[in-house]
Protein backbone atom coordinates (compact mmCIF):
# COMPACT_ATOMS: atom_id res chain seq x y z
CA UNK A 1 190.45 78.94 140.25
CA UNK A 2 189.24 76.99 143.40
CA UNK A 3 187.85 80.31 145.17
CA UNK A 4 185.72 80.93 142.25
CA UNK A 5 184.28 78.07 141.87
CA UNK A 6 183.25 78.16 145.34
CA UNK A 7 181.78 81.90 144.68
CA UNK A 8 180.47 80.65 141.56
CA UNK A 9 178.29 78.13 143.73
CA UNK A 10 177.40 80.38 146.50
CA UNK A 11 176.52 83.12 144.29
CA UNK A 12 172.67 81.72 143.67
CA UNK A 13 171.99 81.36 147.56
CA UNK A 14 173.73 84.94 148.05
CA UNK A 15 171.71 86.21 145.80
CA UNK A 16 168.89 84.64 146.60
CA UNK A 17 169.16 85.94 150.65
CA UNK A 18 169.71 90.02 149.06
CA UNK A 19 166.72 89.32 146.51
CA UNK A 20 164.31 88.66 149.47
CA UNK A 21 165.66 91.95 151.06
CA UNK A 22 165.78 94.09 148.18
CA UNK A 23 162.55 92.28 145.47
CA UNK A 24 163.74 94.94 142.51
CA UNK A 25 167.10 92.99 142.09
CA UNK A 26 165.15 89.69 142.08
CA UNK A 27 165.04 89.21 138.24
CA UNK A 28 168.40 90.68 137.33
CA UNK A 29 170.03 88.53 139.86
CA UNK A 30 168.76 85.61 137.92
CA UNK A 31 170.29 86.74 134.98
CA UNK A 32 173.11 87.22 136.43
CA UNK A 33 173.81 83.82 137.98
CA UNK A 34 172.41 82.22 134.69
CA UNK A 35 175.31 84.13 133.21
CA UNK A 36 178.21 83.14 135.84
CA UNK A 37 176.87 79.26 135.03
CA UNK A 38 177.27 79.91 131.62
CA UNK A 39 180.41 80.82 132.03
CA UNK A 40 181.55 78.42 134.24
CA UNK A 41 180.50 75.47 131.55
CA UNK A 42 182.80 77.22 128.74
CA UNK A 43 185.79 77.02 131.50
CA UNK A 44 184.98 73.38 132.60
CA UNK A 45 184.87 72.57 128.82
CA UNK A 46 188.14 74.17 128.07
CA UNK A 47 189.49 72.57 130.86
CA UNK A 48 190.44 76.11 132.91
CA UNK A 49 189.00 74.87 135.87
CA UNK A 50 190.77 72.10 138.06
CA UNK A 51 189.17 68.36 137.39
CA UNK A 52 188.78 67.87 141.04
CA UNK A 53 188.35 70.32 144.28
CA UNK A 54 188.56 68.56 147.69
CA UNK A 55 187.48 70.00 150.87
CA UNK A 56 187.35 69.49 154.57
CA UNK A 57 189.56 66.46 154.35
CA UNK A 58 189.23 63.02 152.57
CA UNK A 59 185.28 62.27 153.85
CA UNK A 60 184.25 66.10 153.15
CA UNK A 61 183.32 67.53 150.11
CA UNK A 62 184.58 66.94 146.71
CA UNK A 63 183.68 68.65 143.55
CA UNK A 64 184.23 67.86 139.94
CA UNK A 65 183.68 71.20 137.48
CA UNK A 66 184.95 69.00 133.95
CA UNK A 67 183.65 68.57 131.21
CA UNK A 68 181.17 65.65 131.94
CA UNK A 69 179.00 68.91 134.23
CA UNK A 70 179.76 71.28 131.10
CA UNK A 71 176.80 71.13 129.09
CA UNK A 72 174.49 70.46 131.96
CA UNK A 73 175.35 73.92 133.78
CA UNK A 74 175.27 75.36 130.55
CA UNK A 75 171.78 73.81 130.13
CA UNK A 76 170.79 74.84 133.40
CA UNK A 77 171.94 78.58 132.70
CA UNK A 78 169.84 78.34 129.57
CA UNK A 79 166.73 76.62 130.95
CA UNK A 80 166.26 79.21 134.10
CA UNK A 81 167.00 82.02 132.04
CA UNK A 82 164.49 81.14 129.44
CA UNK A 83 161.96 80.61 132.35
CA UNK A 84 163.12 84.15 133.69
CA UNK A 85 162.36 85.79 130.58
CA UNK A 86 159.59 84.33 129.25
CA UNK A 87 157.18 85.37 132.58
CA UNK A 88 159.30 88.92 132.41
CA UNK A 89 155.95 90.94 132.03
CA UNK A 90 153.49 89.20 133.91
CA UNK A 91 152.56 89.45 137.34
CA UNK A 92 154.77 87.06 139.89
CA UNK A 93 154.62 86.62 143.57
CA UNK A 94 157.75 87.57 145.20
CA UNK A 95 159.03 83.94 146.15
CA UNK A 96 159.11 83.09 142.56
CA UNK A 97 162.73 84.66 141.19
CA UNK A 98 164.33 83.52 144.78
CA UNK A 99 163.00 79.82 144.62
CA UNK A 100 164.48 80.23 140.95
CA UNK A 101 167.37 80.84 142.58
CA UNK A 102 167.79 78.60 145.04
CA UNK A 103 166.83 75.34 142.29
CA UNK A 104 169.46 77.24 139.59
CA UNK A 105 172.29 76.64 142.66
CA UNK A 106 170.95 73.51 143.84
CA UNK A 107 171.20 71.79 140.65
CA UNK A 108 174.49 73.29 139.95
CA UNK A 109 175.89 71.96 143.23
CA UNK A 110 174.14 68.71 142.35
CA UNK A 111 175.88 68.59 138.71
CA UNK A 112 179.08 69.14 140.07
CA UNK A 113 179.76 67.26 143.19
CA UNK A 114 181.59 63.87 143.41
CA UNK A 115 180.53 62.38 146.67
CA UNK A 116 177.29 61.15 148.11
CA UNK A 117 176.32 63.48 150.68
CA UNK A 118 176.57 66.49 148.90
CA UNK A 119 175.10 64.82 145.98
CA UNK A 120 171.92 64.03 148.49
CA UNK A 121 172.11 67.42 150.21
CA UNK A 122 171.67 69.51 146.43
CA UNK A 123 169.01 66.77 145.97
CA UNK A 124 166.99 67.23 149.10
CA UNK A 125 167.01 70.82 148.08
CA UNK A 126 166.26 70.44 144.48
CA UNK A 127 163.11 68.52 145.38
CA UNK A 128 162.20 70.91 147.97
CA UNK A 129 162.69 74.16 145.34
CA UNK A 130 160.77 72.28 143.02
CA UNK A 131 158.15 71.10 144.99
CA UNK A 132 157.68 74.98 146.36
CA UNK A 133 157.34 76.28 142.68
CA UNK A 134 155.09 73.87 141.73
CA UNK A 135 152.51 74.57 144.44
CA UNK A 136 153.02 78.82 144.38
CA UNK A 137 149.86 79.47 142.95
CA UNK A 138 147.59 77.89 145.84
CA UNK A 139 145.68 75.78 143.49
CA UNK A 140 144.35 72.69 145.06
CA UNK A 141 145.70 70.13 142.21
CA UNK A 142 149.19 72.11 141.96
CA UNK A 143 149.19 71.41 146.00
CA UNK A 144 147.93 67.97 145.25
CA UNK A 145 150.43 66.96 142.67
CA UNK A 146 153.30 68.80 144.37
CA UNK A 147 152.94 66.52 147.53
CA UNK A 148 152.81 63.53 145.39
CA UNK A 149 156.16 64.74 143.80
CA UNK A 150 157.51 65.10 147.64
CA UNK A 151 156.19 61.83 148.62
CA UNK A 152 158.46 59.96 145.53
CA UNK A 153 161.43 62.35 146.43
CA UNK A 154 161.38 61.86 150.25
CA UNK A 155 161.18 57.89 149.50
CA UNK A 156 163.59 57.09 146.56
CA UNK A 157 166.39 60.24 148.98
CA UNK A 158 165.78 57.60 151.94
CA UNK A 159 166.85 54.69 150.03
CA UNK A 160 169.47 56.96 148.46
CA UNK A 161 170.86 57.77 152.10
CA UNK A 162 170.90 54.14 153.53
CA UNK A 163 173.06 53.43 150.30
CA UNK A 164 175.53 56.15 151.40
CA UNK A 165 175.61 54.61 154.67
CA UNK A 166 176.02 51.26 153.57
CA UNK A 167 178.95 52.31 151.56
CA UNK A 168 180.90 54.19 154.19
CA UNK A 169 180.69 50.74 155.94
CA UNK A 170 182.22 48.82 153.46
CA UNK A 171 184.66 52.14 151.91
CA UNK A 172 185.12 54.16 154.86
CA UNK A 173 184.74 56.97 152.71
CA UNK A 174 181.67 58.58 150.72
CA UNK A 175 183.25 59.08 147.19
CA UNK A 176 182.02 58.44 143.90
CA UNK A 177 185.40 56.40 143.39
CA UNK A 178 184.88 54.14 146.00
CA UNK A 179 181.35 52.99 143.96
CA UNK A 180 183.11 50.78 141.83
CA UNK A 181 184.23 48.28 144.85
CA UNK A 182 180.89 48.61 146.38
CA UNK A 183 178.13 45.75 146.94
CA UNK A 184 175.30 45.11 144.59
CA UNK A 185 173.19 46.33 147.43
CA UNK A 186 173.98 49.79 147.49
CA UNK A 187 174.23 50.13 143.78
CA UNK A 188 170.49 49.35 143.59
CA UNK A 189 169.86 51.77 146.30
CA UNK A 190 171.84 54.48 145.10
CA UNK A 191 170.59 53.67 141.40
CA UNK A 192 166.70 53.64 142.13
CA UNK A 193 167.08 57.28 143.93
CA UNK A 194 169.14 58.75 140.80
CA UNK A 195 166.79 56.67 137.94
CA UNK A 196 163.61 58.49 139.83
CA UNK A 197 165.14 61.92 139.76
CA UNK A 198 166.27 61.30 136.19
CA UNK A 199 162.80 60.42 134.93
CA UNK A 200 163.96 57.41 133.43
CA UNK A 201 162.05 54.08 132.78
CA UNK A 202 159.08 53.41 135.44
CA UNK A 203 160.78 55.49 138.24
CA UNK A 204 159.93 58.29 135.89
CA UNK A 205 156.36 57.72 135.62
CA UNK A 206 155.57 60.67 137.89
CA UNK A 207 156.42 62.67 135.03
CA UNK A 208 153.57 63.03 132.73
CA UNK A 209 150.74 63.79 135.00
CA UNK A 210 152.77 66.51 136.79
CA UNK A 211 153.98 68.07 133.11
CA UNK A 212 150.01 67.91 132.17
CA UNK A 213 148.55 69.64 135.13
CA UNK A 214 151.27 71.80 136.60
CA UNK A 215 152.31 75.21 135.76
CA UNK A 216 154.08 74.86 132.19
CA UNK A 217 157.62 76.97 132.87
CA UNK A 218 157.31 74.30 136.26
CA UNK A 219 156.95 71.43 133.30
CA UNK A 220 160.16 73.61 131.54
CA UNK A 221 162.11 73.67 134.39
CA UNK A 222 161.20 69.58 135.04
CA UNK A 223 161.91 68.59 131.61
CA UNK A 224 165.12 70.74 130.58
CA UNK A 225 166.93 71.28 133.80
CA UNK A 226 165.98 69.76 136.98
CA UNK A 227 166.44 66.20 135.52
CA UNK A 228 170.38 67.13 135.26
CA UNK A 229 170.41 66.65 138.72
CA UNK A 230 169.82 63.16 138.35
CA UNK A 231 171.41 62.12 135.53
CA UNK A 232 174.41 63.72 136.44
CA UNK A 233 175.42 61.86 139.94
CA UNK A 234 173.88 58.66 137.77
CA UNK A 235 176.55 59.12 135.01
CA UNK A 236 179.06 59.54 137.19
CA UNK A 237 178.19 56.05 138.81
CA UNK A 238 177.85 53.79 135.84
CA UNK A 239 181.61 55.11 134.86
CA UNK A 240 182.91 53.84 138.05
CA UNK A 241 180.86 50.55 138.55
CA UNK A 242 181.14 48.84 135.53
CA UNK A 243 178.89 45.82 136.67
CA UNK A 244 176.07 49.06 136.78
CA UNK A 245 176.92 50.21 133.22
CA UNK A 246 174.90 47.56 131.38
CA UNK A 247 171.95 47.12 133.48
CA UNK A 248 171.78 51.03 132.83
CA UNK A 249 171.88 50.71 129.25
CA UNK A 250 169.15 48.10 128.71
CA UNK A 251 167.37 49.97 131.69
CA UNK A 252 167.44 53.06 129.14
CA UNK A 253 166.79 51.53 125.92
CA UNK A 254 163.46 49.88 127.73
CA UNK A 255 162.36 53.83 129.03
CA UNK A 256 163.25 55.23 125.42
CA UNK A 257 161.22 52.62 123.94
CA UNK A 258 158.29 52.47 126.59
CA UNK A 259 157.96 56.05 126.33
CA UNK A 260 157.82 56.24 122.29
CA UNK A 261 154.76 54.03 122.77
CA UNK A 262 152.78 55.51 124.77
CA UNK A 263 153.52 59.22 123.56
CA UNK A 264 152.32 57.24 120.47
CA UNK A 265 148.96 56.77 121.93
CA UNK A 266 148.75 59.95 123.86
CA UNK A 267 145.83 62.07 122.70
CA UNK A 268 147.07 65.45 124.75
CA UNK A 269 150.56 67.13 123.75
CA UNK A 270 151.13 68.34 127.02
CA UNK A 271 151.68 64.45 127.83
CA UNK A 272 152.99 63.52 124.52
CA UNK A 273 155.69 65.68 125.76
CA UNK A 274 156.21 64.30 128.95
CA UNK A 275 156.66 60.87 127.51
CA UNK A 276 159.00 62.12 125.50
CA UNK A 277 161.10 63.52 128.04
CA UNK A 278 160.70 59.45 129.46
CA UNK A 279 161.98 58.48 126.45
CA UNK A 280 164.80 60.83 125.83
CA UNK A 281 166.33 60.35 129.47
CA UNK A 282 166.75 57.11 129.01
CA UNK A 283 168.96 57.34 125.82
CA UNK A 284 171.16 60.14 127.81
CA UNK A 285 172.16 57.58 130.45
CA UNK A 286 172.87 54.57 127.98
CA UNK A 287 176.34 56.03 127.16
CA UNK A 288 177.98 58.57 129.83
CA UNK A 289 180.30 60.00 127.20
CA UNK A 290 177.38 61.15 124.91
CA UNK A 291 175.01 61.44 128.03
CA UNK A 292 175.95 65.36 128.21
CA UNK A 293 175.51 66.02 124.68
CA UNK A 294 172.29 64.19 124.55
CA UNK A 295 170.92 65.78 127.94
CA UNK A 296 171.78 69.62 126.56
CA UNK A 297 170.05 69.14 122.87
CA UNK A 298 166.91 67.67 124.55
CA UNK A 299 166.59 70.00 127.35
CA UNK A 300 166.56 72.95 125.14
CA UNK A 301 164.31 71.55 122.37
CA UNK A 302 161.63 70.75 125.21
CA UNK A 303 161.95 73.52 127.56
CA UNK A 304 161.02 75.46 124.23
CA UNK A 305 157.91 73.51 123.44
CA UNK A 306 157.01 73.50 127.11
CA UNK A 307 157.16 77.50 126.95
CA UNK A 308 155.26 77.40 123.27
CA UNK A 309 152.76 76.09 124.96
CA UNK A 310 151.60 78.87 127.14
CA UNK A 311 150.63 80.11 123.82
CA UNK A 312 148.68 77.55 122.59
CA UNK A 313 145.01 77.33 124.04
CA UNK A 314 143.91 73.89 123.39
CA UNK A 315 146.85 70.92 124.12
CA UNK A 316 144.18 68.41 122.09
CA UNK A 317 145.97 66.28 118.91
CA UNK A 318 142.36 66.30 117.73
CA UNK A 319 142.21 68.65 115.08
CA UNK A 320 145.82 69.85 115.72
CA UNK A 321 146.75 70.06 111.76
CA UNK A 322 143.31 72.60 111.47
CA UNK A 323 144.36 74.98 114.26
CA UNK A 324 147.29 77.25 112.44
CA UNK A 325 149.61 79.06 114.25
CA UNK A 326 151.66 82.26 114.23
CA UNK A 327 154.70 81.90 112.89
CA UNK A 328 156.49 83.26 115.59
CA UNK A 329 154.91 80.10 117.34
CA UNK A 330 155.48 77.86 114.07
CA UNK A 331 159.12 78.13 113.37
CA UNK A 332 160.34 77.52 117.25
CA UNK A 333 158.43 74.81 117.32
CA UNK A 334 159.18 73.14 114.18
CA UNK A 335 162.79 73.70 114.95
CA UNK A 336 162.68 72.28 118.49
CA UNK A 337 160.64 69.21 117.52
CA UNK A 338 163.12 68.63 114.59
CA UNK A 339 166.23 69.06 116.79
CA UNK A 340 164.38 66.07 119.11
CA UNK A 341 163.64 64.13 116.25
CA UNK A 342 167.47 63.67 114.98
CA UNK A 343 167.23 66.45 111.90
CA UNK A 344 170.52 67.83 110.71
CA UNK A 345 172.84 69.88 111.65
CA UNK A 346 170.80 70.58 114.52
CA UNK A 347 171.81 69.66 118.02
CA UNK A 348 169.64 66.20 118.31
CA UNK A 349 171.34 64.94 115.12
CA UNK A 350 174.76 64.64 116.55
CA UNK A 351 173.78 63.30 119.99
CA UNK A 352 171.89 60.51 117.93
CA UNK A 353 174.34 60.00 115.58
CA UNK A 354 177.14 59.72 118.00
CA UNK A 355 174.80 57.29 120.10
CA UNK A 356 173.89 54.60 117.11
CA UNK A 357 177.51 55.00 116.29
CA UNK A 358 179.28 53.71 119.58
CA UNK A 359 176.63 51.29 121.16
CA UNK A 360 177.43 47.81 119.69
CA UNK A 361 175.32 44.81 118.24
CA UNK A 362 171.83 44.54 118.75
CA UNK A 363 172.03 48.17 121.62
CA UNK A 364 173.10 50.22 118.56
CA UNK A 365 170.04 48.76 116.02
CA UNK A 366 167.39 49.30 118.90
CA UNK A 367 168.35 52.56 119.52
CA UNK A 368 167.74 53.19 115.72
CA UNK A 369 164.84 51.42 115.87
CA UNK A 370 163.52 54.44 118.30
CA UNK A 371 164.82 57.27 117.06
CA UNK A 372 162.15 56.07 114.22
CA UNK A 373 159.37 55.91 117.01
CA UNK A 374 160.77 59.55 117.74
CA UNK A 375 159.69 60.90 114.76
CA UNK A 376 156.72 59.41 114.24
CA UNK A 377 155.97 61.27 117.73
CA UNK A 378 157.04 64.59 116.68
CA UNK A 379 155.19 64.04 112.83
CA UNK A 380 151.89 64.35 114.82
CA UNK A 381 152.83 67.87 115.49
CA UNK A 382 154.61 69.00 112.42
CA UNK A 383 151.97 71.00 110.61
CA UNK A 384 149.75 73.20 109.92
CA UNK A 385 151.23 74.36 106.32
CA UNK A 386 153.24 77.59 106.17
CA UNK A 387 150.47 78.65 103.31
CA UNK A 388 147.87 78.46 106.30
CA UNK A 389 149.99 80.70 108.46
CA UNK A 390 150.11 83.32 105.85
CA UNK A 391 146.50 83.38 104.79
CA UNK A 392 144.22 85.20 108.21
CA UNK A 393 140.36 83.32 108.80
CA UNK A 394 138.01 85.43 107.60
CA UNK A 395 136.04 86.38 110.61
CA UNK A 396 136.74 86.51 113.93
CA UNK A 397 134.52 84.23 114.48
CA UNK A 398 135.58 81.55 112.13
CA UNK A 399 139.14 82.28 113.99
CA UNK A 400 138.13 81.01 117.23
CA UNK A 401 136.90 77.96 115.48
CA UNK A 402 140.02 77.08 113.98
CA UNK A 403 141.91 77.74 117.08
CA UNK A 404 143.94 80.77 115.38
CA UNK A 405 143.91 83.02 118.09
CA UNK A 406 147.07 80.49 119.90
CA UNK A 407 149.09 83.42 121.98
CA UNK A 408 148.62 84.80 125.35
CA UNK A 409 150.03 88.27 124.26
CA UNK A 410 150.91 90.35 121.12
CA UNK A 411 155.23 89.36 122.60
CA UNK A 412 157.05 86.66 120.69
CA UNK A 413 157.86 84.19 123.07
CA UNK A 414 161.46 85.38 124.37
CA UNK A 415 162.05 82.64 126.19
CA UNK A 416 161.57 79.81 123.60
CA UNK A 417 163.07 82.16 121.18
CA UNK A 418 166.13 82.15 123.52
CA UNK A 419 166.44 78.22 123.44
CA UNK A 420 165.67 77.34 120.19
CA UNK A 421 168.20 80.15 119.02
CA UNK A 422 171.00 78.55 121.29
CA UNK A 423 170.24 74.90 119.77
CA UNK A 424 171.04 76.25 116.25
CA UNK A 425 173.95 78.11 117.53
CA UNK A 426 175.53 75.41 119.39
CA UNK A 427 175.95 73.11 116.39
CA UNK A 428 178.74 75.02 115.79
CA UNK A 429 180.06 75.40 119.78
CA UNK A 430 182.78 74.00 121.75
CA UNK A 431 180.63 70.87 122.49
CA UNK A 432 179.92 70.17 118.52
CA UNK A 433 182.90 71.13 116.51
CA UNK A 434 185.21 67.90 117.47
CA UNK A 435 182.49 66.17 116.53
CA UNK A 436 181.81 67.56 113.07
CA UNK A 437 185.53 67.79 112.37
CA UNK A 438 185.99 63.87 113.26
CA UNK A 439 183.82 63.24 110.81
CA UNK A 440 185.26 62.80 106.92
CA UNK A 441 182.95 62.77 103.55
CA UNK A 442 182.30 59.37 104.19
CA UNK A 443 181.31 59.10 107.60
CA UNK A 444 179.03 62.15 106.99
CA UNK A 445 177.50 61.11 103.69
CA UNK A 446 176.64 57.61 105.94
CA UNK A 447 175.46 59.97 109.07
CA UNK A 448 173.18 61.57 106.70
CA UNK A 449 171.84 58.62 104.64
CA UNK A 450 171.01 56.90 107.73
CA UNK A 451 169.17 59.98 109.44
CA UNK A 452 167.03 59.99 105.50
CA UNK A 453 166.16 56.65 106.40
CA UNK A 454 165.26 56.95 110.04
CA UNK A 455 162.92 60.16 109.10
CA UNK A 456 161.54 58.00 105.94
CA UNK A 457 160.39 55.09 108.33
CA UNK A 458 159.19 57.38 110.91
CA UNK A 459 157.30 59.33 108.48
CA UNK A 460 155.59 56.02 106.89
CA UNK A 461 154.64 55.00 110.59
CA UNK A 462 152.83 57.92 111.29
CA UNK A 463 150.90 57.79 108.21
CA UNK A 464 149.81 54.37 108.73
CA UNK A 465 148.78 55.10 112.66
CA UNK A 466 147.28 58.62 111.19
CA UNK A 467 145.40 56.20 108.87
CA UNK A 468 144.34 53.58 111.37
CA UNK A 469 143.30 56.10 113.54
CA UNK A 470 140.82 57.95 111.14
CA UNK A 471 139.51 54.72 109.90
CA UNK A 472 138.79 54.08 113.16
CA UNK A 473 136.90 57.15 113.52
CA UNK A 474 135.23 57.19 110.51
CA UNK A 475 133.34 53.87 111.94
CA UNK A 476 132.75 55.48 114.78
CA UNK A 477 133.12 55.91 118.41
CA UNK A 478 134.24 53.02 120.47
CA UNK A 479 132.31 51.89 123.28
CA UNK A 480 133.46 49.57 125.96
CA UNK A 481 136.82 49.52 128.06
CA UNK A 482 139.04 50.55 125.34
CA UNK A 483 137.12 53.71 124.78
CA UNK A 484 139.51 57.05 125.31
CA UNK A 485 136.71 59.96 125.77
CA UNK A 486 139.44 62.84 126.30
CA UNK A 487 140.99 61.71 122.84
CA UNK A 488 138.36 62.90 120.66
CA UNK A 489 137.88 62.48 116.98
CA UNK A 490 141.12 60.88 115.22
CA UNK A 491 142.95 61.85 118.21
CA UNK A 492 144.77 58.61 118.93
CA UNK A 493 145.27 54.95 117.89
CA UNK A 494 142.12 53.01 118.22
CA UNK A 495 143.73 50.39 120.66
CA UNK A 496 144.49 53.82 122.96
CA UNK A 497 142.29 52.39 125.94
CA UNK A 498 144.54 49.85 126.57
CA UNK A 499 147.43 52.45 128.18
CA UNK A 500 148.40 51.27 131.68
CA UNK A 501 147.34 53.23 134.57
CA UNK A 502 150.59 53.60 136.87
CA UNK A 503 150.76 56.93 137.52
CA UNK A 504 149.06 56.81 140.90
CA UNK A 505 150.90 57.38 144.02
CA UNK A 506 150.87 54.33 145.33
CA UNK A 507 151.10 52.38 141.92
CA UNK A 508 154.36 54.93 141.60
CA UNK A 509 156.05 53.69 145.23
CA UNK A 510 154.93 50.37 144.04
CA UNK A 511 156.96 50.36 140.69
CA UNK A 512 159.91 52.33 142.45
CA UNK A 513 159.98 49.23 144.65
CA UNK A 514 159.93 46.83 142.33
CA UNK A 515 162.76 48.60 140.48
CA UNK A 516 165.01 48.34 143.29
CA UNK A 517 164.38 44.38 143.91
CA UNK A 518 165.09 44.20 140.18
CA UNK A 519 168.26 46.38 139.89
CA UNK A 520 169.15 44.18 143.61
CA UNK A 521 169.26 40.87 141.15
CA UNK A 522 170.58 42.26 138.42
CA UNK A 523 173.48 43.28 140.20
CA UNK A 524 174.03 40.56 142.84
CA UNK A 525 173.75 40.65 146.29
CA UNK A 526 177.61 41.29 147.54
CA UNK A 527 177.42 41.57 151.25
């Protein structure tokens, strides 16, 4: 099997090289790979593949195709393909499909590899891809925000590589095994790099404007798949440093909770999404053995609702519940939002259940406590009725004032159709069966009663925000400091001014900083 799974990682950047020479097999060879990843996640979860590939000696390469990289290359697969099909029929530039490509094989090498400097090579080039699709279309913010995105990467990779250095001076050797022996020093280097690419707790903060004002299959690709390549190497790290392992998990229970909040407060849903993807990322690295689990539910539920939204004209809350949509937009997005939210037996419910069930004490009630806060986020987008979707506006006129009209095209949305299909299907894959069979009457009856309550508090905190909010409106418009003029009418909480502003660059570099002098205590300086 080892001269497959070296094809298998080739084949992207093979593909990509004859795509540039011959454009017409551009698309199909994107399929194609997606498919080959696909496959290559049922093997590594069967175990068919070897647990470890070494080459070029004891300081070269090493790879690691098991079953903790299994449902991140199958998310990948999913994501890009999704992506791929969803812009099938409109007009693309040429570099489009091969830098497609060239992040698809990038983040599989990054998923898979088990030592540092091929974990910061597939990095580098992950950034680089990503950066490159974000600015394609020439626009001066899209070139603007995609520089900003390089400036964090190119940073948070330098730390990254002085930690790689540091430990070959104290390991000889660059392998994720040696982590566990190394210093406190180079765990908070290596830890800030991976936390940034992860999107988790402030090194993620460079999240939400990018998500808003990029290119939405970019904000797809950023929210479902790219942050695998972080998370992955990060996982990997916390299981062999144990002193790193709890620092992570209050690290991720602080991102989950900080981005609840503010998604909360967030007036746009482009950025109520991109907080959520904050918040979500950190409760995939609390716990490495439900991290991949976790990582595959949400990636699918929000590249779907990233790709809905090329469909939906106006991202404003305000007046969200008046605006009906098509059902082929309804149900996707009902189902994806649900999945996020913890609903059974979709995907979401089991990574959260299996999450609140293994943390201990006071880790295990917190997380709980924001799986709540998750669907209070998500009940601010559940609705219109179905009764509204069946019954057309009179005019068109009266149509376009109720925001009707929320497609691009006559298509259903293949893409999100794709994803939200696969989340259903998977609750009864490879990846959720143990799961539901380790489960008797009683633990399930529990599972379930629990998940009633979670969606019962949610549900009564929304109402009383949706309620504070429209009283708040209903005495008018707030003038001072803690005005919010983009949230409009009943849009957000009244106290929404209030929302720190750290999403500048150099309030970003700032808080990546201070991260790493925090993580550098935390851990104890071992020289």
């Amino acid at each position: 099997m080892n001269p497959i799974t070296i094809a298998w990682l080739l084949l992207p950047l093979l593909a990509a090289f004859l795509a540039a020479l011959l454009p017409l097999l551009a698309r199909p060879a994107v399929l194609l790979t997606c498919l080959g990843t696909a496959a290559m996640a049922l093997a590594a979860q069967q175990s068919w593949l070897p647990d470890s590939l070494q080459l070029l000696g004891p300081l070269g390469i090493t790879l690691q195709p098991d079953a903790l990289a299994a449902p991140f290359l199958l998310l990948n697969a999913l994501v890009c393909a999704a992506v791929l099909l969803d812009g099938w029929g409109r007009p693309r530039s040429k570099a489009w499909p091969l830098l497609l490509l060239v992040l698809h094989g990038s983040v599989n090498s990054a998923i898979v590899a088990a030592d540092l400097i091929s974990i910061y090579v597939a990095l580098e080039v992950v950034g680089i891809a990503t950066f490159l699709l974000l600015v394609l279309g020439g626009r001066r913010r899209q070139v603007w925000l995609g520089l900003r995105l390089m400036l964090v990467s190119n940073t948070v990779m330098l730390l990254f590589l002085i930690g790689c250095g540091l430990l070959y001076l104290e390991q000889r050797s660059f392998a994720l095994f040696g982590v566990g022996q190394a210093s406190g020093l180079v765990l908070a280097l290596l830890a800030v790099a991976l936390l940034t690419k992860a999107e988790v707790f402030v090194a993620g903060l460079w999240l939400p404007r990018t998500n808003a004002e990029g290119p939405l299959d970019v904000s797809a690709l950023l929210s479902g798949t790219v942050v695998s390549a972080g998370v992955v190497p990060l996982l990997r790290i916390s299981a062999e440093a144990a002193s790193l392992l709890p620092v992570l998990r209050w690290l991720g229970i602080a991102s989950a909770a900080a981005g609840v909040l503010l998604a909360l407060l967030e007036p746009d849903l482009r950025r109520l999404l991109a907080w959520s993807t904050l918040a979500q990322m950190g409760l995939v690295v609390i716990l490495p053995a439900v991290g991949g689990l976790s990582a595959l539910g949400h990636g699918l539920a929000k590249a779907a609702l990233f790709l809905l939204l090329r469909r939906i004209p106006d991202p404003a809350l305000a007046g969200w519940r008046q605006r009906p949509l098509a059902p082929r937009l309804w149900w996707p997005l009902m189902l994806a939002s649900l999945s996020i939210a913890g609903l059974p037996p979709l995907l979401g419910f089991l990574a959260k259940d299996q999450l609140s069930s293994q943390l201990p004490g006071a880790a295990g009630w917190l997380v709980t406590a924001i799986s709540a806060g998750t669907v209070a986020v998500y009940a601010r987008i559940w609705g219109p009725p179905l009764s509204a979707l069946r019954a057309p506006p009179a005019s068109p006129q009266s149509a376009a004032a109720a925001g009707a009209s929320a497609t691009d095209g006559a298509g259903a949305p293949a893409g999100a159709t794709l994803l939200v299909a696969a989340l259903v299907l998977l609750s009864a894959s490879p990846w959720a069966l143990p799961l539901w069979a380790a489960m008797d009457r009683q633990a399930l009856t529990g599972a379930m009663l629990k998940t009633a309550s979670v969606f019962a508090a949610g549900l009564m905190l929304h109402h009383l925000l949706s309620a504070s909010a429209d009283a708040a409106a209903a005495a008018g418009p707030v003038s001072g400091p803690t005005s919010d003029p983009a949230a409009g009418t009943g849009a957000a909480l009244p106290a929404a001014g209030w929302r720190p502003q750290l999403e500048g660059l150099d309030e970003l570099l700032g808080a990546i900083v201070l991260l790493a002098a925090a993580l550098l205590g935390l851990l104890g300086w071992q020289p």
